[in-house]
Protein backbone atom coordinates (compact mmCIF):
# COMPACT_ATOMS: atom_id res chain seq x y z
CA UNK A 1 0.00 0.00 0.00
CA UNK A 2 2.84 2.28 0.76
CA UNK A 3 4.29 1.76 -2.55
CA UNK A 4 1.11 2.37 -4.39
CA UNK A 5 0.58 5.77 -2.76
CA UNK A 6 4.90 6.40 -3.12
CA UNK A 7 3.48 6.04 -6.81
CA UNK A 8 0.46 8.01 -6.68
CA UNK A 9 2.36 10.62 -5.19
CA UNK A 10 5.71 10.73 -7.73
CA UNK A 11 2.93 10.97 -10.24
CA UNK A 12 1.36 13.75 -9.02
CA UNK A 13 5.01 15.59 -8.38
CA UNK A 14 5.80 14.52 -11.77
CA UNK A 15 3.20 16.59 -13.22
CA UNK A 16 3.49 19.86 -11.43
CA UNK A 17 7.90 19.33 -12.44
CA UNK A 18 6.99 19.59 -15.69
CA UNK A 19 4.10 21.93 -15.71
CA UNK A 20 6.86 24.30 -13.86
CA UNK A 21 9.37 23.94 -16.30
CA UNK A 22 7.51 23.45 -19.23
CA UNK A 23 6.17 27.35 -17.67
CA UNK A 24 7.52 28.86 -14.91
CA UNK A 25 5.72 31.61 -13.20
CA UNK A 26 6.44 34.91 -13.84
CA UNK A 27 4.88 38.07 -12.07
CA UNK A 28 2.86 40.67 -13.75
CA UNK A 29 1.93 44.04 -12.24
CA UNK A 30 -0.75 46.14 -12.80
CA UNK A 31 -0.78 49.94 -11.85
CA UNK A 32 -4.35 51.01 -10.49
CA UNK A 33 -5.70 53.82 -11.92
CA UNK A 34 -4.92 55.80 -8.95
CA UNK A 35 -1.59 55.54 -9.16
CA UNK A 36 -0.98 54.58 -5.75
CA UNK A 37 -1.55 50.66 -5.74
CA UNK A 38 0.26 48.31 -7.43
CA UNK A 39 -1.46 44.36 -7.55
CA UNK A 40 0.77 41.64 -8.31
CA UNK A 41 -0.65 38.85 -10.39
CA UNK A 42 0.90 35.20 -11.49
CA UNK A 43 1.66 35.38 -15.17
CA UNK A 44 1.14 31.60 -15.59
CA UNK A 45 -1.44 30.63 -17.56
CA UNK A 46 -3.42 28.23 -15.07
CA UNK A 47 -5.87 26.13 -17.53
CA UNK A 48 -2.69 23.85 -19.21
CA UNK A 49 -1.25 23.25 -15.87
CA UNK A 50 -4.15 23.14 -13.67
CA UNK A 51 -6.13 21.16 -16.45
CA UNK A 52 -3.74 18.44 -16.25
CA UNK A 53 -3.37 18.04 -12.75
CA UNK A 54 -7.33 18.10 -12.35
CA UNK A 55 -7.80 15.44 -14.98
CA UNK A 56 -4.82 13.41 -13.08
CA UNK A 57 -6.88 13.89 -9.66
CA UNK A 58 -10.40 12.94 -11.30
CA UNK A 59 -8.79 9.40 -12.83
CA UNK A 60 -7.57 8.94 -9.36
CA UNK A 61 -11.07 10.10 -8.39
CA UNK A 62 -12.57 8.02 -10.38
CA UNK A 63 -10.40 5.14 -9.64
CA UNK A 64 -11.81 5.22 -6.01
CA UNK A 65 -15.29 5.08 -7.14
CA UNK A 66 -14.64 1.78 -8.84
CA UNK A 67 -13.04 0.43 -5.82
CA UNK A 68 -15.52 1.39 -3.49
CA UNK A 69 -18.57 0.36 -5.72
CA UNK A 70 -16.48 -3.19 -5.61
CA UNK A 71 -16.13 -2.84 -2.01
CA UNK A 72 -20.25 -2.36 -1.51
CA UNK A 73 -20.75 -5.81 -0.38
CA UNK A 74 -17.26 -6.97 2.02
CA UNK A 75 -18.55 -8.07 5.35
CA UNK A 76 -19.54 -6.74 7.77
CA UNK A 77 -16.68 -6.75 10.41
CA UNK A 78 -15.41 -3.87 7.72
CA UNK A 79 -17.81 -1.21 8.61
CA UNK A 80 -15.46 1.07 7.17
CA UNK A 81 -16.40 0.70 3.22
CA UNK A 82 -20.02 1.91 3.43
CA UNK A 83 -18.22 5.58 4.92
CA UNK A 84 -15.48 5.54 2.46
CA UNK A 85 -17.85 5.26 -0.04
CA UNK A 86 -20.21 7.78 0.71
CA UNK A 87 -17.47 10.37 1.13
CA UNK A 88 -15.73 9.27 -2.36
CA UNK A 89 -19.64 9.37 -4.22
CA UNK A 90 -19.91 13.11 -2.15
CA UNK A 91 -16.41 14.24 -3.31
CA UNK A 92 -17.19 13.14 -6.88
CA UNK A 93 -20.41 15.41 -7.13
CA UNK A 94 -18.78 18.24 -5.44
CA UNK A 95 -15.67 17.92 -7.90
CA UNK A 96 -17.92 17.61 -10.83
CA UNK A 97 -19.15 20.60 -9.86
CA UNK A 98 -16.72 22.50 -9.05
CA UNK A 99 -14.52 22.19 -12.52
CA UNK A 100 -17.02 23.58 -14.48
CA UNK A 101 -17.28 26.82 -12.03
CA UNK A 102 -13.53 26.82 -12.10
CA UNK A 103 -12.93 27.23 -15.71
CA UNK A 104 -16.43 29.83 -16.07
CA UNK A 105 -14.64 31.84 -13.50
CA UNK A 106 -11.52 31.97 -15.54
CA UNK A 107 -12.57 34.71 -17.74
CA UNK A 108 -13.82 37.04 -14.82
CA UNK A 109 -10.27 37.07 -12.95
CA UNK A 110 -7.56 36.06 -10.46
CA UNK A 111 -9.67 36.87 -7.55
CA UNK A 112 -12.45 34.35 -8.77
CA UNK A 113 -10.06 31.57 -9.53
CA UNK A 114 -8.63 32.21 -6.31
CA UNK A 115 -12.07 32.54 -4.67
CA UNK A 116 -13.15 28.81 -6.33
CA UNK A 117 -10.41 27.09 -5.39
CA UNK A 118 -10.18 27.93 -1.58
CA UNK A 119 -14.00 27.14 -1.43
CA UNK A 120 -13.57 23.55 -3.16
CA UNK A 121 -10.06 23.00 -1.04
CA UNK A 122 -11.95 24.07 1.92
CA UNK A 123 -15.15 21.73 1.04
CA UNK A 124 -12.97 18.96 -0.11
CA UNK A 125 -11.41 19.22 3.58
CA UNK A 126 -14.92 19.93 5.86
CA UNK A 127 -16.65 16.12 3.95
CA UNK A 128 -13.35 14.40 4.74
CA UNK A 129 -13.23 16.02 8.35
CA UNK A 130 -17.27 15.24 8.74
CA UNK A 131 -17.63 11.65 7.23
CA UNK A 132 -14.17 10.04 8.59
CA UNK A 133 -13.01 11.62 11.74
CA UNK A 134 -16.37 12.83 12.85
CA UNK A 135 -18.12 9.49 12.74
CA UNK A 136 -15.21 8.02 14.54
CA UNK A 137 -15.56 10.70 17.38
CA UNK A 138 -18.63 10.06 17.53
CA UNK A 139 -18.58 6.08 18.09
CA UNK A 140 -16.16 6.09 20.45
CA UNK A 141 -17.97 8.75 22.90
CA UNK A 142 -20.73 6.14 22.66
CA UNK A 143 -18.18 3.30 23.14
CA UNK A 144 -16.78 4.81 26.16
CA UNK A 145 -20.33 6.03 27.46
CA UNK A 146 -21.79 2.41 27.03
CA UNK A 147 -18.93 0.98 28.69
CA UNK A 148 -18.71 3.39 32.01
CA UNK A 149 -22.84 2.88 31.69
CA UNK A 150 -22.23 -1.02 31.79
CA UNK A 151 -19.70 -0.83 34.39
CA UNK A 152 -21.24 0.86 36.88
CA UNK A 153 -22.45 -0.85 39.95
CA UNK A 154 -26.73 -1.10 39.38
CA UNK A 155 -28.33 1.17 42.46
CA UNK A 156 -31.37 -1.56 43.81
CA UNK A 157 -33.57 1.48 45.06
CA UNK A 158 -33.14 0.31 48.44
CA UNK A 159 -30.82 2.47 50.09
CA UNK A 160 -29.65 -0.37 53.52
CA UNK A 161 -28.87 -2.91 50.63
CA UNK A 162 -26.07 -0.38 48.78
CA UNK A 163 -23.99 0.65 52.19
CA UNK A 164 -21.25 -1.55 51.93
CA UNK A 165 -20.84 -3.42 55.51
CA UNK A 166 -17.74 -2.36 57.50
């Protein structure tokens, strides 16, 4: 498993190596029409670069649809595959979404690009957070509640018979 993700990873590197050599940022300034601000922009054009990486990410995307879909039906002692697979189906829609916006925002400016991109980052990080860490919170407050509930000594109502004896 290590290896696979060493791979996944190198792949992903890869990609972004060449996309910065094959174009390496440049800055670009433009002079307000005050004259008294200056804004800095990245000169690199964003839609070769961040078109390739996105279609990288939605094959590995879609790669962990198909292995979830096959994982539907594993036992049940692996409770995890029914949350792994709502979060991948959730992070599928949302990234479906969100390329389209990305590349209708492209014509309006940096500030939108910018804007989309925090908002799916920040999305892509609040269903992770919610389905996986969350949910195991969650179960083991209950664990530990059930188990201090179970391990308590059971009061009989009467209070003579619950005074330990000296």
């Amino acid at each position: 498993q290590l290896l696979f993700i060493l791979l996944i990873v190198l792949g992903q590197v890869i990609i972004s190596a060449i996309w910065l050599a094959a174009e390496p940022p440049n800055v670009r300034t433009t002079v307000l029409e005050d004259f008294e601000k200056v804004e800095l922009h990245c000169a690199a054009n964003p839609l070769i670069g961040v078109s390739i990486t996105l279609v990288y990410n939605a094959i590995l995307l879609f790669a962990c649809v198909v292995f979830t879909i096959l994982t539907r039906k594993v036992p049940p002692e692996y409770n995890e595959a029914r949350i792994i697979h709502a979060t991948v189906l959730v992070l599928l829609v949302m990234w479906i979404a969100f390329i389209p916006t990305y590349y209708a925002t492209y014509a309006m400016g940096d500030r939108f690009i910018i804007k989309t991109n925090v908002i799916a980052i920040l999305l892509t990080a609040f269903v992770l957070l919610f389905f996986f860490i969350i949910h195991k919170i969650f179960a083991t407050i209950c664990a530990l509640k059930k188990q201090k509930t179970s391990s308590a000594p059971a009061y009989s109502g009467n209070m003579s018979n619950d005074i330990p004896e000296t």
